[in-house]
Structure formats: structure tokens, C-alpha cells
N, C-alpha and C. Protein backbone atom coordinates (compact mmCIF):
# COMPACT_ATOMS: atom_id res chain seq x y z
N UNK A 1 0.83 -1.19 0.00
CA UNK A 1 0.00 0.00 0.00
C UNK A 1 0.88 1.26 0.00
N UNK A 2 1.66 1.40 0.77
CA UNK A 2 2.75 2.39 0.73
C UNK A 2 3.61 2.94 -0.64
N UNK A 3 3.65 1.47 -0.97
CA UNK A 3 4.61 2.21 -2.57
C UNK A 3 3.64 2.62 -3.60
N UNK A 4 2.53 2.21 -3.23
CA UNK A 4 1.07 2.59 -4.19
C UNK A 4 0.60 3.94 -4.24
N UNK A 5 0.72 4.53 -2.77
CA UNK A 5 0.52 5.81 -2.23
C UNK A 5 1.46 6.73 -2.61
N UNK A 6 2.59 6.20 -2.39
CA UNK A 6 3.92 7.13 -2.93
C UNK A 6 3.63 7.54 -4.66
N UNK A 7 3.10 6.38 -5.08
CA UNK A 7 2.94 6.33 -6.69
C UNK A 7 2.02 7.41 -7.33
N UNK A 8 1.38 6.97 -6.39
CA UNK A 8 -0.05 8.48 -7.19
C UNK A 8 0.35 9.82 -6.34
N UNK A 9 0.81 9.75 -5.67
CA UNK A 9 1.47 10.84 -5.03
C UNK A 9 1.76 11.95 -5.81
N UNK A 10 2.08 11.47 -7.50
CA UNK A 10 2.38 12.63 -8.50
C UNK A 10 1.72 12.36 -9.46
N UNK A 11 1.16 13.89 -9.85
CA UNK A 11 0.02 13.98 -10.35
C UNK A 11 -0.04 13.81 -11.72
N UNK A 12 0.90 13.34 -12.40
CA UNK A 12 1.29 12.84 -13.89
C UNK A 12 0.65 11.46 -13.77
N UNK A 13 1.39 11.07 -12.34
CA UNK A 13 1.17 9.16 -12.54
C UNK A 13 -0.39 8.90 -12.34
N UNK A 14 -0.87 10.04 -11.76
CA UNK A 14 -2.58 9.99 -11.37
C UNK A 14 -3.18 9.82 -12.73
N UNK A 15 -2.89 10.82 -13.49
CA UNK A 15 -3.60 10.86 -15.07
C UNK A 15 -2.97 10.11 -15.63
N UNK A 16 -1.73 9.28 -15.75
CA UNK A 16 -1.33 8.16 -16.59
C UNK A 16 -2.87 7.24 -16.08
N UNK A 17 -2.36 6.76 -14.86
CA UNK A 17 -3.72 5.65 -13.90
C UNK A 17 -5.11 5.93 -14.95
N UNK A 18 -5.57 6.96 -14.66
CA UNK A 18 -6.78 7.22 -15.47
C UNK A 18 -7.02 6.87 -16.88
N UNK A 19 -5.53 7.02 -17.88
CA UNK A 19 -5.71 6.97 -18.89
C UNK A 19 -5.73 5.55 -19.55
N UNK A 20 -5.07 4.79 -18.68
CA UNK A 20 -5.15 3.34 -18.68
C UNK A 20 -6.29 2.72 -17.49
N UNK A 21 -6.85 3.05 -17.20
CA UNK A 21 -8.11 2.51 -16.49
C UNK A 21 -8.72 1.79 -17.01
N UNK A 22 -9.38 2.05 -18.06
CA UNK A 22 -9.90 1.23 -18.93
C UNK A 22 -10.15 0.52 -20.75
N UNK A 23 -8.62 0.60 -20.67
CA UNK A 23 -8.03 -0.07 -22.15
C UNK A 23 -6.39 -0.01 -22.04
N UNK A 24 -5.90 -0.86 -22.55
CA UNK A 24 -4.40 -0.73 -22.59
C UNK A 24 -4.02 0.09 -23.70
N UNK A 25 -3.12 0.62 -23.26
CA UNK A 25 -2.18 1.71 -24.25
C UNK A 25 -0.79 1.30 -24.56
N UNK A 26 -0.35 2.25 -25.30
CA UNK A 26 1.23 1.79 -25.26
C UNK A 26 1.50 3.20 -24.94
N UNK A 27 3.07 2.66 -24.16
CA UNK A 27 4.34 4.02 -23.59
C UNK A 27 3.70 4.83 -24.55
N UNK A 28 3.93 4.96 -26.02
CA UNK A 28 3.63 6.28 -26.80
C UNK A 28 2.88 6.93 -26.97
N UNK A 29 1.17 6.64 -26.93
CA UNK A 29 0.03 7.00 -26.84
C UNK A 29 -0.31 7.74 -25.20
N UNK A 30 0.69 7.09 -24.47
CA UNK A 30 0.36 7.93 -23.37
C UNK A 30 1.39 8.60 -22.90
N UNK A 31 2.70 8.90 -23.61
CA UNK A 31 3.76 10.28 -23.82
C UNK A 31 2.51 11.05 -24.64
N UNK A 32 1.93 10.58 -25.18
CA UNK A 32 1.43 11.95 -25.99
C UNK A 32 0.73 12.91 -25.30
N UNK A 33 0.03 12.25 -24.18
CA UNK A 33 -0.94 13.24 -23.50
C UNK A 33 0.07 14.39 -22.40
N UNK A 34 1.27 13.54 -22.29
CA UNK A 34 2.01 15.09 -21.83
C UNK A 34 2.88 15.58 -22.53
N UNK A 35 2.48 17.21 -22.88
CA UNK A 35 3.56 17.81 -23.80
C UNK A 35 4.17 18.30 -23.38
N UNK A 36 4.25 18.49 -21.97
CA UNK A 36 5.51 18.84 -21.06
C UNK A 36 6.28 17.73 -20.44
N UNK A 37 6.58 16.71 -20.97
CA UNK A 37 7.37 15.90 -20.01
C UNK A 37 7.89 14.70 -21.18
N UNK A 38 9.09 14.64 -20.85
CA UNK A 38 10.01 13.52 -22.24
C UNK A 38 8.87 12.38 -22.14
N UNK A 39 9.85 11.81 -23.31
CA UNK A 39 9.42 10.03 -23.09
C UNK A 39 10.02 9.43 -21.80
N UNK A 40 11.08 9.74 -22.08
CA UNK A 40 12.03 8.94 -20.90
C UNK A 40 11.69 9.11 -19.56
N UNK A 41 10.82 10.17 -19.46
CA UNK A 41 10.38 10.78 -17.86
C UNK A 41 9.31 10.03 -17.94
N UNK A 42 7.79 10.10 -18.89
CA UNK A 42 7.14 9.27 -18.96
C UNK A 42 7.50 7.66 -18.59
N UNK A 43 8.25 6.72 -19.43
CA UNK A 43 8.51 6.01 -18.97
C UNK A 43 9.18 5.26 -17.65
N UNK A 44 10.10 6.33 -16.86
CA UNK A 44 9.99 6.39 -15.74
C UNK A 44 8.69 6.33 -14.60
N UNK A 45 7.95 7.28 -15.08
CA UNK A 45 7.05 7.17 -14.24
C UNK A 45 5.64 5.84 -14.18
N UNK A 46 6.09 5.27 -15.48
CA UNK A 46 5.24 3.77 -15.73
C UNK A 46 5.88 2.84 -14.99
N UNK A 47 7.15 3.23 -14.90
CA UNK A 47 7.78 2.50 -14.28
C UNK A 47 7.90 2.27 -12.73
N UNK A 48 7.51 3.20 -11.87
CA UNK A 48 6.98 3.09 -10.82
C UNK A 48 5.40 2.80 -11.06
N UNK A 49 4.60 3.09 -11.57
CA UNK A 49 3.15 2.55 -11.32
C UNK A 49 3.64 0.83 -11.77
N UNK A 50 4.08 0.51 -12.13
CA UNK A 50 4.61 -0.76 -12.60
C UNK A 50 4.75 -1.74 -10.90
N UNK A 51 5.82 -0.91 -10.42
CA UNK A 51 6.74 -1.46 -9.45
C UNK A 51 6.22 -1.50 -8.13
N UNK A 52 4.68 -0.43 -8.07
CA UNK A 52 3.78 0.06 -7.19
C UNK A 52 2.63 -1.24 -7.58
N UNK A 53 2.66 -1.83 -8.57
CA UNK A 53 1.72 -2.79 -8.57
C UNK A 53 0.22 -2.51 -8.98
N UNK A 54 0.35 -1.02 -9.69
CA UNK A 54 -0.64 -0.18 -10.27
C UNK A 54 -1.40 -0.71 -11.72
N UNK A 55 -0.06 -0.52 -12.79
CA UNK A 55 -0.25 -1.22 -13.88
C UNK A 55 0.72 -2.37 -14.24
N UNK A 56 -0.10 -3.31 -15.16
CA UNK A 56 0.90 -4.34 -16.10
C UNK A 56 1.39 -3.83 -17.07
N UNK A 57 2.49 -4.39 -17.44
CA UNK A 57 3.06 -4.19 -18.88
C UNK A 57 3.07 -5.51 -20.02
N UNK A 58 2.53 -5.36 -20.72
CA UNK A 58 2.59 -6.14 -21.81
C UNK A 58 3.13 -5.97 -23.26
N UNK A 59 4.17 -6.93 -23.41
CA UNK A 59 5.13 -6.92 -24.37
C UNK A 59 4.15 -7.08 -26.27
N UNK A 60 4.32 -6.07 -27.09
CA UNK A 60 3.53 -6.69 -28.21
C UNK A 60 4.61 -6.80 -29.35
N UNK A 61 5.47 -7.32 -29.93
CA UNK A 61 6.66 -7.26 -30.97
C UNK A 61 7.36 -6.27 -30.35
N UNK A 62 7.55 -4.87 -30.18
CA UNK A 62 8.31 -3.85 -29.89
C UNK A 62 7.85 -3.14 -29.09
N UNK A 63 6.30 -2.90 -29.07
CA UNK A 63 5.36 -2.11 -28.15
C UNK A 63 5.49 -2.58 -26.57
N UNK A 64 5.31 -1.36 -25.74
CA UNK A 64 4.69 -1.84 -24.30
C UNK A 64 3.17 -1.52 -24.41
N UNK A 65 2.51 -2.30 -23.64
CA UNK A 65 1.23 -1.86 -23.13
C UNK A 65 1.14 -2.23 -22.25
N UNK A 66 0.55 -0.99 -21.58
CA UNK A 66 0.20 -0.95 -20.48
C UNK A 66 -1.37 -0.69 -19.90
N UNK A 67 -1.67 -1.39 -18.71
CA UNK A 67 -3.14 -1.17 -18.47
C UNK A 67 -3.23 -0.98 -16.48
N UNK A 68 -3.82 -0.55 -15.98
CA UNK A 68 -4.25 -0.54 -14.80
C UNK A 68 -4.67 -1.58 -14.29
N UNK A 69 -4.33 -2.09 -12.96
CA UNK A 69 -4.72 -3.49 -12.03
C UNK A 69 -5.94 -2.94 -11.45
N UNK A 70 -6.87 -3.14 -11.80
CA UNK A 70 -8.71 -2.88 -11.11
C UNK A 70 -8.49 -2.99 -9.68
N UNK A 71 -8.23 -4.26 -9.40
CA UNK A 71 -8.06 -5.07 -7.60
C UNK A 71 -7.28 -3.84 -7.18
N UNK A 72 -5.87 -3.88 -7.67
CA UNK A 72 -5.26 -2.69 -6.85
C UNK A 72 -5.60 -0.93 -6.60
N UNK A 73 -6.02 -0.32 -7.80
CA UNK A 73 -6.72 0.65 -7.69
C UNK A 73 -8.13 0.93 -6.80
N UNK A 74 -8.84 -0.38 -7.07
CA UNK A 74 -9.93 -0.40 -5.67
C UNK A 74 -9.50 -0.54 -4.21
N UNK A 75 -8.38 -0.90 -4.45
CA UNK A 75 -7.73 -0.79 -2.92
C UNK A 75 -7.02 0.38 -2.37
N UNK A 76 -6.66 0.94 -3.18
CA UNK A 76 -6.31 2.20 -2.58
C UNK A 76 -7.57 3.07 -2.36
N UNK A 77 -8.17 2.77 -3.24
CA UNK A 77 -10.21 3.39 -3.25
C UNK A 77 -10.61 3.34 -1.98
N UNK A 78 -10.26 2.20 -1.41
CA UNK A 78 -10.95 2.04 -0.49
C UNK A 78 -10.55 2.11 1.01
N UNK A 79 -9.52 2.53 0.65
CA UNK A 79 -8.09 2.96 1.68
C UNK A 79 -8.43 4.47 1.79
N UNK A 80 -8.57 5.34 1.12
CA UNK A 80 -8.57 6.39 0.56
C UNK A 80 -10.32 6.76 1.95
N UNK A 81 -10.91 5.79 0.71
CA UNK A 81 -12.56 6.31 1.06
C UNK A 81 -12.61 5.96 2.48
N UNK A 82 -11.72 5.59 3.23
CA UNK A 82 -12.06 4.99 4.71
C UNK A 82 -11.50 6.50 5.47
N UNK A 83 -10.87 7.39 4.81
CA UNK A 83 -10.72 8.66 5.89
C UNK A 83 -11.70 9.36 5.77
N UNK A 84 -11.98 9.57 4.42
CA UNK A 84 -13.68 10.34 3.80
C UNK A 84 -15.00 10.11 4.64
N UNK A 85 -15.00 8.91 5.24
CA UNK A 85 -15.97 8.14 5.95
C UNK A 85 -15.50 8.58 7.55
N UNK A 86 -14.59 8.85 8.25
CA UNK A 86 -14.21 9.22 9.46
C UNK A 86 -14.35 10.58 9.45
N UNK A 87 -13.95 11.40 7.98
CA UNK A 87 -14.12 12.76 8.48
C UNK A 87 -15.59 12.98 8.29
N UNK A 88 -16.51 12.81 7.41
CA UNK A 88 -17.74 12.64 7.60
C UNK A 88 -18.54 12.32 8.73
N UNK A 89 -18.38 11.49 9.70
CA UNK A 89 -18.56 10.97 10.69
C UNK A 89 -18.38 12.15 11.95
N UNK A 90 -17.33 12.82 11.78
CA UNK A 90 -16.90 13.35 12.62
C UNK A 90 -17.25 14.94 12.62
N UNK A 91 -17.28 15.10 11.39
CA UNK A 91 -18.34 16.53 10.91
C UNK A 91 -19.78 16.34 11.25
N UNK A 92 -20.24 14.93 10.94
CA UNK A 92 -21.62 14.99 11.16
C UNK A 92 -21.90 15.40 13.31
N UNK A 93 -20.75 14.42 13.72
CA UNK A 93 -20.84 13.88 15.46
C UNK A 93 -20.83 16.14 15.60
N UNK A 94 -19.80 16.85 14.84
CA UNK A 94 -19.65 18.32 15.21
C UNK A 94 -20.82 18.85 14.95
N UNK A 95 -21.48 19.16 14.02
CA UNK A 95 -22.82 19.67 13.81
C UNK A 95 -23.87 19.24 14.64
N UNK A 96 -24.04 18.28 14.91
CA UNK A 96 -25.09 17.33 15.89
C UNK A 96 -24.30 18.16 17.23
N UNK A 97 -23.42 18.16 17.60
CA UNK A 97 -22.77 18.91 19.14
C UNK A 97 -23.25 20.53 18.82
N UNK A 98 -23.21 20.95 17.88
CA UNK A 98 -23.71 22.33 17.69
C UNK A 98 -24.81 22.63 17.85
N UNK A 99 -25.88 22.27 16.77
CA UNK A 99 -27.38 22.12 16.85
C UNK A 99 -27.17 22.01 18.34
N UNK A 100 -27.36 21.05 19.10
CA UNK A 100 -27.93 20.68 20.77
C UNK A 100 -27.21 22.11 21.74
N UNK A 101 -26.20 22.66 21.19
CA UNK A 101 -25.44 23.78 21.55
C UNK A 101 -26.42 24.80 21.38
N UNK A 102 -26.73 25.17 20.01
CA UNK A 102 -27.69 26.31 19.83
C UNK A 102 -29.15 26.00 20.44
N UNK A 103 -29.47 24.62 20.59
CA UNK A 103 -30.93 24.81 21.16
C UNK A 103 -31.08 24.50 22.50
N UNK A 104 -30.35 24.45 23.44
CA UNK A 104 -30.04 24.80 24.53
C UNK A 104 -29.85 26.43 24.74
N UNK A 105 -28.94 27.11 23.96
CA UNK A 105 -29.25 28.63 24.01
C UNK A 105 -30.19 29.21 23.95
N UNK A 106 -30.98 29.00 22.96
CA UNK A 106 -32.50 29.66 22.85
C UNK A 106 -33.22 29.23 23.81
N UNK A 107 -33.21 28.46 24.83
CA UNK A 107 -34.05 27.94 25.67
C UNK A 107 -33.92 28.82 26.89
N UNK A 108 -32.47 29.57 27.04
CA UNK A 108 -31.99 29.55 28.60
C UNK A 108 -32.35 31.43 28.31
């Protein structure tokens, strides 16, 4: 989970993730979507979602393709969505302490 976290950590490797979510690409099709950043940086950075256990690589004659691991991306999902759910919780427990705050005031 840690090297997964580190991985999306930068916000290139976030929109690589996305762009392979749902179809495999190759390295080149997805250098294209950044026109600020080499190939070689690109491929670096596949290369940690790789090593993070994010995406596969698949060899085609010369091509890589690459695609996103579903299982693993729902796991950080759900890693993720478990603080969303505490701070929610905990905003709701604050407002509920407020309300009973303010209608105790109007009473006294």
C-alpha cells in the first residue's frame, strides 16, 4: 500500500492511472498526452506505477502496453474512502454537538 501511495502521489502518474483505467495503451500514446514531459520521464514514471503494482506491462513485438490493475486501484479506493468516511462521521458527530449547543441557548 505504501509504494502505491507514494505512486499516485504525482500527479502525472494519477492521469497516466486514469488513462489506462480502462483499455491498454502503449508508452507512446500515453507520452502523448504530456507535452511537457520527455518520453524517458514518462517512462519512468510507468515504471513506478509498474513497481507500485498499479499497472501491467505487456510486451507486443516492440510495443509496451500498459493497463491498470482494477483489484489494486480499488484498494487504494478504499483505503482512501475509509478517511472520507471518518471525516464525515466526525463533521456529522460536530454539527449534531452544535445544533444541541444552539438549542439549549435559545431555551436559557
Amino acid at each position: 500500500m505504501e509504494d502505491a501511495l507514494r505512486a499516485i502521489a504525482e500527479p502525472r502518474r494519477r492521469e497516466i492511472l486514469r488513462l489506462v483505467k480502462d483499455e491498454e495503451l502503449p508508452a507512446g500514446r500515453i507520452a502523448e498526452h504530456f507535452r511537457d514531459v520527455s518520453g524517458p520521464a514518462v517512462s519512468q514514471h510507468l515504471r513506478v506505477l509498474k513497481e507500485a503494482g498499479l499497472v501491467t506491462e505487456r510486451r507486443d513485438g516492440t510495443r509496451r502496453l500498459y493497463r491498470a490493475v482494477p483489484e489494486k486501484v480499488a484498494e487504494i479506493r478504499d483505503f482512501l474512502e475509509s478517511f472520507w468516511d471518518e471525516q464525515m462521521t466526525a463533521l456529522k458527530g460536530s454539527a449534531e454537538w452544535e445544533e444541541r449547543r444552539r438549542r439549549r441557548g435559545r431555551r436559557g
